[in-house]
Protein backbone atom coordinates (compact mmCIF):
# COMPACT_ATOMS: atom_id res chain seq x y z
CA UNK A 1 0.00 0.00 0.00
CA UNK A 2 1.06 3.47 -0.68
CA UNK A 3 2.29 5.73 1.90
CA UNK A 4 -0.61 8.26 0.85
CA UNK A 5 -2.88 5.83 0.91
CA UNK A 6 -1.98 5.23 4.55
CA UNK A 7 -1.97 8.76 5.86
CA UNK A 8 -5.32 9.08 4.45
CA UNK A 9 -6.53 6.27 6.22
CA UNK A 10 -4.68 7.54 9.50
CA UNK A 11 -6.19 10.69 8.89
CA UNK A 12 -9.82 9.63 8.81
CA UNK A 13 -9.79 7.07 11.80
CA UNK A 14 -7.86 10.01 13.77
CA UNK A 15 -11.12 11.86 12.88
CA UNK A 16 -13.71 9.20 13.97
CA UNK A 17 -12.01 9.03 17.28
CA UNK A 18 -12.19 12.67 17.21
CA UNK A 19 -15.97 13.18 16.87
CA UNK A 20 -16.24 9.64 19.37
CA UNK A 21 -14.13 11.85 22.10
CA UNK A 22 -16.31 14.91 21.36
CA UNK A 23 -19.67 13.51 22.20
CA UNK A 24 -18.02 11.22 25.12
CA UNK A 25 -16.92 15.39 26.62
CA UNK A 26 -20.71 16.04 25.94
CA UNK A 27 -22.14 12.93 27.68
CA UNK A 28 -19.86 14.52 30.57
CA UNK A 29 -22.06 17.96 30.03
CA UNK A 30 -24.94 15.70 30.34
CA UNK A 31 -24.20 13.73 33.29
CA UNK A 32 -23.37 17.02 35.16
CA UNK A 33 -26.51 18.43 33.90
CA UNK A 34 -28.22 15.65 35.50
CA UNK A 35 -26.50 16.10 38.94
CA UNK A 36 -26.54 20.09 39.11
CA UNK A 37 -29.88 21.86 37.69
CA UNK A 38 -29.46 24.83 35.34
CA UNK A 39 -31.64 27.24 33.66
CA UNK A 40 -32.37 26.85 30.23
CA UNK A 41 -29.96 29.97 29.60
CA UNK A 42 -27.53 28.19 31.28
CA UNK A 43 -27.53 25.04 29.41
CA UNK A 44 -27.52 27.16 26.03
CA UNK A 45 -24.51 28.90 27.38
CA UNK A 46 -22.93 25.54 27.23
CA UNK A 47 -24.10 24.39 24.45
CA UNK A 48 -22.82 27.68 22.81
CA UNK A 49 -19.09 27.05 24.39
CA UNK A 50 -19.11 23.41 23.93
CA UNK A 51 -19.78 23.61 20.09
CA UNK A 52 -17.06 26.51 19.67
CA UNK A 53 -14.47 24.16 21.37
CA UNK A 54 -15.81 21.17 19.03
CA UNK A 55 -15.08 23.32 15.70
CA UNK A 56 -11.88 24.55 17.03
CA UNK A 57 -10.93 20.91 17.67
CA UNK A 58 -11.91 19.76 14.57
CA UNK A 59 -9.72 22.40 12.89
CA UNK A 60 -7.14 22.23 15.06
CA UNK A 61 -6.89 18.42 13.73
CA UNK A 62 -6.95 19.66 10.47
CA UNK A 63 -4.29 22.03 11.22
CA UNK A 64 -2.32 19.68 13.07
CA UNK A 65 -2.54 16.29 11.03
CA UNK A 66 -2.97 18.00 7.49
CA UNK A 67 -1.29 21.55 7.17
CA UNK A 68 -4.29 23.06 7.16
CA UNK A 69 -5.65 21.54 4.52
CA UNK A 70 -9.29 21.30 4.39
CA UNK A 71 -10.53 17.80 3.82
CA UNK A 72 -13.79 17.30 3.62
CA UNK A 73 -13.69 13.81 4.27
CA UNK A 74 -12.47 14.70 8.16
CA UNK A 75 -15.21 17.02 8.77
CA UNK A 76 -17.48 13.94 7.36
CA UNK A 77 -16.05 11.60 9.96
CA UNK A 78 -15.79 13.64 12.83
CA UNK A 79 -19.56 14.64 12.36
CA UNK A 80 -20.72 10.87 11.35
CA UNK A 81 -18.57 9.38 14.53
CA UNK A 82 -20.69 11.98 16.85
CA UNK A 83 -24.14 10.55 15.39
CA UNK A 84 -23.21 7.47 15.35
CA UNK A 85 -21.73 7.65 19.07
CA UNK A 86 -24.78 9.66 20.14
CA UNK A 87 -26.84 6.95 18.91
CA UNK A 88 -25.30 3.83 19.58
CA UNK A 89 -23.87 4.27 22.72
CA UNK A 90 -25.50 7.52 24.42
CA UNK A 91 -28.63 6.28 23.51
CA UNK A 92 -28.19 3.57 25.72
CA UNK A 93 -26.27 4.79 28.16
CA UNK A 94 -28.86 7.25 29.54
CA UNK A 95 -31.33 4.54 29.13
CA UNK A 96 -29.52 2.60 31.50
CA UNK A 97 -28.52 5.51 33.72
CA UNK A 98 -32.57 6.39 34.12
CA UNK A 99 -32.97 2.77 35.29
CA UNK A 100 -30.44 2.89 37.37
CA UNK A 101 -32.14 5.76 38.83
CA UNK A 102 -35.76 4.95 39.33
CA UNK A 103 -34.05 1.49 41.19
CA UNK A 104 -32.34 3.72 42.99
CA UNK A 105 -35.60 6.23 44.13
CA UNK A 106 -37.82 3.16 44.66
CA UNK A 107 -35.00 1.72 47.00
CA UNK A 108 -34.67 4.99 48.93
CA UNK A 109 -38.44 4.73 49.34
CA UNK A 110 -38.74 1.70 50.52
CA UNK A 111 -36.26 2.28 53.27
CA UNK A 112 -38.52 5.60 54.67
């Protein structure tokens, strides 16, 4: 296989981990969301910051990995590696965490 051939493939699963890492830093946001109550102007706020550091990450990958050299195909796999995470693996991770926490109340009731 070609060296270019190999960087490109580098490249792309260095931007699915990306966009995986990404959402994992916003299932953090969530979690603490959970624990600590905010205002919906307060959870925008985040949103707002949390998306600014995403694009600057994905660039700075860009900028890091490529020379600056927009590639499409990046962008592509950072974004498709968030859905898919969000999904896949968010999806049922809160499931599970809600479970966890209705077991959780109905214990804490039942020892009142």
């Amino acid at each position: 296989m070609s060296s270019a051939i190999l960087y490109e493939a580098r490249l792309l699963l260095i931007s699915i981990l990306a966009g995986a890492g990404l959402m994992a830093l916003y299932d953090v946001l969530r979690i603490f969301r959970l624990l600590v109550h905010h205002s919906w102007l307060l959870m925008g706020i985040e949103d707002f910051f949390y998306w600014i550091f995403s694009g600057f990450a994905t660039f700075y990958l860009l900028y890091r990995e490529n020379d600056g050299a927009l590639r499409m195909y990046v962008i592509g796999g950072v974004f498709l590696s968030m859905v898919l995470y969000d999904r896949i693996f968010s999806a049922n991770f809160f499931r599970l965490l809600k479970k966890a926490g209705r077991c959780l109340m109905i214990r804490i009731r039942k020892h009142r």
